[in-house]
Protein backbone atom coordinates (compact mmCIF):
# COMPACT_ATOMS: atom_id res chain seq x y z
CA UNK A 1 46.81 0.87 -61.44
CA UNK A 2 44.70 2.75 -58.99
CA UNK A 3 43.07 5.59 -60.41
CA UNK A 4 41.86 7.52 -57.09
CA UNK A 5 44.26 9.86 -55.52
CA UNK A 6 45.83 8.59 -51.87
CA UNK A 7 44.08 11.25 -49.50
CA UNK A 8 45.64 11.71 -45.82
CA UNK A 9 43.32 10.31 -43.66
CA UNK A 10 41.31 12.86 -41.36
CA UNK A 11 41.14 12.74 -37.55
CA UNK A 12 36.86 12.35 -37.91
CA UNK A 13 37.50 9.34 -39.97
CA UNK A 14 39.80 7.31 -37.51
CA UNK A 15 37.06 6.92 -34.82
CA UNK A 16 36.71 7.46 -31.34
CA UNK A 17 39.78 6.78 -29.15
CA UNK A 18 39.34 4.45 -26.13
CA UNK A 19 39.92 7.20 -23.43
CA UNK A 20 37.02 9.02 -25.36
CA UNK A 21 34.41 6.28 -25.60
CA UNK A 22 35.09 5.38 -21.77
CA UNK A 23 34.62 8.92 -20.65
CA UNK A 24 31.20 9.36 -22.34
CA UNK A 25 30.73 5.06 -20.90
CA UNK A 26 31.60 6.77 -17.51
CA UNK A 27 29.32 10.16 -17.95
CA UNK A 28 25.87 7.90 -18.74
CA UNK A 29 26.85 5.69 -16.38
CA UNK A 30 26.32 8.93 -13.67
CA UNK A 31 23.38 9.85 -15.73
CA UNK A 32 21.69 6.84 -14.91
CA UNK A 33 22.64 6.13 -11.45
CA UNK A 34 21.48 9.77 -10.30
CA UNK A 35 18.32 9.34 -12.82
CA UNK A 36 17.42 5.62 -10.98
CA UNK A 37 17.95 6.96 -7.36
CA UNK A 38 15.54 9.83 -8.04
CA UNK A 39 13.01 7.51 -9.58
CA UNK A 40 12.90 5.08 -6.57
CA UNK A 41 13.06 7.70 -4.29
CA UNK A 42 9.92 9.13 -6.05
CA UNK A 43 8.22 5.88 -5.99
CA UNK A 44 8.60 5.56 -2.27
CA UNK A 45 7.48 8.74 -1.25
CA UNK A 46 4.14 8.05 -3.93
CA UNK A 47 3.61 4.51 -1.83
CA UNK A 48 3.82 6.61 1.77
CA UNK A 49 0.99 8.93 -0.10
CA UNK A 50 -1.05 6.03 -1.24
CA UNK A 51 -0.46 4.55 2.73
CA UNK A 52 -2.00 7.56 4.04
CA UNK A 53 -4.82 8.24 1.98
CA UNK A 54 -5.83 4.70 2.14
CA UNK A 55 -5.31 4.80 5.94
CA UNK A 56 -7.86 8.14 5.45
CA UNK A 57 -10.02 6.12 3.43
CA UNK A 58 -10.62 3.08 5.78
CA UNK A 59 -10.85 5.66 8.99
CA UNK A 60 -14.03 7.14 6.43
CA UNK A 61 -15.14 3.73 6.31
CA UNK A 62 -15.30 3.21 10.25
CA UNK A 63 -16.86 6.84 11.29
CA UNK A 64 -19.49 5.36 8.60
CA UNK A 65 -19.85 1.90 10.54
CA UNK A 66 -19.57 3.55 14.32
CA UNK A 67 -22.49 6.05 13.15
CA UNK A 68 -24.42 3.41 12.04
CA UNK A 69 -23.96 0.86 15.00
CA UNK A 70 -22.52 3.39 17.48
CA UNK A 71 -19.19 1.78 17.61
CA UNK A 72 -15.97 0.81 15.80
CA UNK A 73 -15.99 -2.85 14.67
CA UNK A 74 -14.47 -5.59 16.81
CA UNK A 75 -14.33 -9.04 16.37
CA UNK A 76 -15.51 -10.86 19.55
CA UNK A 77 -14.08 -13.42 21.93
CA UNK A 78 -16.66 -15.89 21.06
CA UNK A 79 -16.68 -15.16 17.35
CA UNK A 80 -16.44 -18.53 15.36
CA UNK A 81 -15.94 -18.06 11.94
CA UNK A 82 -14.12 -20.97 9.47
CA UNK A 83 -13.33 -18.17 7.44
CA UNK A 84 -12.19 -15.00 9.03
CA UNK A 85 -9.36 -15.75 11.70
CA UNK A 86 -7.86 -11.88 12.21
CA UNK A 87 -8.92 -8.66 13.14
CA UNK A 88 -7.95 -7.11 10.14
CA UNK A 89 -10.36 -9.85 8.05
CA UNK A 90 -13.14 -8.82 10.44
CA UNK A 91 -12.79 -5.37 9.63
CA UNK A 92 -13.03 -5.77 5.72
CA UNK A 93 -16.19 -7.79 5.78
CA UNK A 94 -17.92 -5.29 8.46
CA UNK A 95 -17.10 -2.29 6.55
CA UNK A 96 -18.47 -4.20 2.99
CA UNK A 97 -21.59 -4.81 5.42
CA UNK A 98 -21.46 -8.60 5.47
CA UNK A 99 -21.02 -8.47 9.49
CA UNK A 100 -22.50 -6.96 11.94
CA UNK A 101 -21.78 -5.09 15.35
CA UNK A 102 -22.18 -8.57 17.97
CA UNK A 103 -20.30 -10.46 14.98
CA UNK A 104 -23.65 -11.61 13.40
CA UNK A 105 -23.33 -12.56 9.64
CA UNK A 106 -25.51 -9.92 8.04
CA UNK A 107 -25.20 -10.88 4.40
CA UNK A 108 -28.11 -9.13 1.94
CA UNK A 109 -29.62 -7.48 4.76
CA UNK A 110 -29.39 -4.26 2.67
CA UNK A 111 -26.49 -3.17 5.16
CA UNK A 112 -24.90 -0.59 2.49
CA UNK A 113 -20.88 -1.15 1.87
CA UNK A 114 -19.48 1.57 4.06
CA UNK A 115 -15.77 1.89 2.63
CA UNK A 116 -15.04 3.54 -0.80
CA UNK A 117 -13.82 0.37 -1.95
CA UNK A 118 -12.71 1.74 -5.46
CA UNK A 119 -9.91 3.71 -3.71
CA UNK A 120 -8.28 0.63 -1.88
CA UNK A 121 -6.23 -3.02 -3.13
CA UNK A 122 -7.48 -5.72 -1.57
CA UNK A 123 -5.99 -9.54 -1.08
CA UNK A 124 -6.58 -12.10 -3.96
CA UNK A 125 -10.30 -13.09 -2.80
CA UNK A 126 -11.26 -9.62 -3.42
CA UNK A 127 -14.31 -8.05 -1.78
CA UNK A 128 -16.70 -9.49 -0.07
CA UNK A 129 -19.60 -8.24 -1.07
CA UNK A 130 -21.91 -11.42 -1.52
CA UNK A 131 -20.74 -13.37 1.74
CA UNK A 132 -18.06 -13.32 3.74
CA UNK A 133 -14.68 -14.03 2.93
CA UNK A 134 -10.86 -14.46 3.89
CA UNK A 135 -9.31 -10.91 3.14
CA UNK A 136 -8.02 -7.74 3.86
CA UNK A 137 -7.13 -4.57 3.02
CA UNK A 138 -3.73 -4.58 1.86
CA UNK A 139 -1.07 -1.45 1.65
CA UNK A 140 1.35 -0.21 -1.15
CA UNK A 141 4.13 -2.48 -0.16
CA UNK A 142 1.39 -5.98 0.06
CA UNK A 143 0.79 -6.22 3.61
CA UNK A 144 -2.53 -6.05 5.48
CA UNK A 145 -3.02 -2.42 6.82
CA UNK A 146 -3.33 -3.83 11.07
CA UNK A 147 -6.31 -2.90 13.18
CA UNK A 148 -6.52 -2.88 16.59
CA UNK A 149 -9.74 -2.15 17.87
CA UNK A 150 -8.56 -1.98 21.75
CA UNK A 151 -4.99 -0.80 21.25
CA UNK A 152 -2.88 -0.89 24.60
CA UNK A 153 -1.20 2.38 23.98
CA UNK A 154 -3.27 4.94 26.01
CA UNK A 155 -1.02 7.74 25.12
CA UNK A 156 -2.11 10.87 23.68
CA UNK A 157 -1.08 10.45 20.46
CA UNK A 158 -4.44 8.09 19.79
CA UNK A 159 -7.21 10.12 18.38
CA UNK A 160 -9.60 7.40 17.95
CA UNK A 161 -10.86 4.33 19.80
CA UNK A 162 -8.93 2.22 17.68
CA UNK A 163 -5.50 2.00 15.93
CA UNK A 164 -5.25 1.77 12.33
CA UNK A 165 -1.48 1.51 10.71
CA UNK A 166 0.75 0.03 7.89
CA UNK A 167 3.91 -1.87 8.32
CA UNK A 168 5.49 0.53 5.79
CA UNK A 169 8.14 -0.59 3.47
CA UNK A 170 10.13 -2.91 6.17
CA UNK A 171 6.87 -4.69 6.42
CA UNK A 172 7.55 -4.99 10.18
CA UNK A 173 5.36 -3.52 12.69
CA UNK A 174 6.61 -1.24 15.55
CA UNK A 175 9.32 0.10 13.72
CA UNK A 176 10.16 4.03 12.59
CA UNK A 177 8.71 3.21 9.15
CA UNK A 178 5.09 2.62 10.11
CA UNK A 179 2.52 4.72 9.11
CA UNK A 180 0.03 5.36 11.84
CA UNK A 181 -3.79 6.70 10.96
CA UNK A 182 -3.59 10.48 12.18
């Protein structure tokens, strides 16, 4: 014998029908698409910020170096190092003051870092600041920032004796997405 009154059951107490639930499954799902493209789009835009300030940086760094030795750094013909192979390599060790203008090693000759090296990443050996080593400066998307210190493109849009540029997030060169050292 059941001693509790049968009460109708209310339309709260049922649940949520399947219609429902799928509306409000279809609503977040909107949410988050629209919340993930802004925060990638964000992200990109703060790695083409961090690409230009570091490209501002590193053009610091070699006004520092050219009014010290009166001109940018460049690797020469007849430079033989086992450890630096590139252009970009050369130009991390002469701005951390471990080579010098006619590609002499001038390791603890006092020659003062000239880059603000606290600002930029660098490659896995890190800086070279007690010899010279295999690295470079590396941009927001993990490739080496390229510098060409004799650039073929005489055009007017070059500002400086050199070219200094990222690959941007392709990681290509010469393509729309590079960012080039204004």
């Amino acid at each position: 014998m059941n001693s509790f009154p049968e009460s109708p059951v209310t339309r709260l107490q049922q649940g949520f029908t399947l219609l429902e639930l799928l509306v409000v499954t279809a609503i977040v799902a909107i949410l988050v698409s629209i919340g993930g493209t802004v925060f990638f789009s964000q992200r990109n835009t703060a790695k083409f910020d961090r690409a230009e300030a570091d490209l501002q940086v590193i053009q610091q760094g070699l006004e520092a170096y050219k009014a010290r030795f009166g001109r940018y750094p460049e690797m020469p013909e007849t430079f033989s190092n086992a450890t630096i192979s590139t252009e970009e390599e050369y130009l991390l060790n002469a701005l951390c003051g471990q080579i010098g203008p006619s590609g002499d090693i001038i390791s603890g000759s006092g020659i003062p870092v000239m880059l603000n090296t606290s600002l930029l990443s660098y490659g896995k050996a890190g800086l070279p600041l007690s010899g010279v080593q295999k690295n470079s400066i590396i941009d927001p998307w993990g490739k080496a920032y390229q510098y060409d210190p004799e650039p073929k493109n005489e055009s007017d849009d070059l500002l400086f004796g050199y070219e200094l540029s990222s690959a941007g997030p392709d990681g290509s060169f010469g393509t729309e997405d590079d960012i080039v050292a204004q």
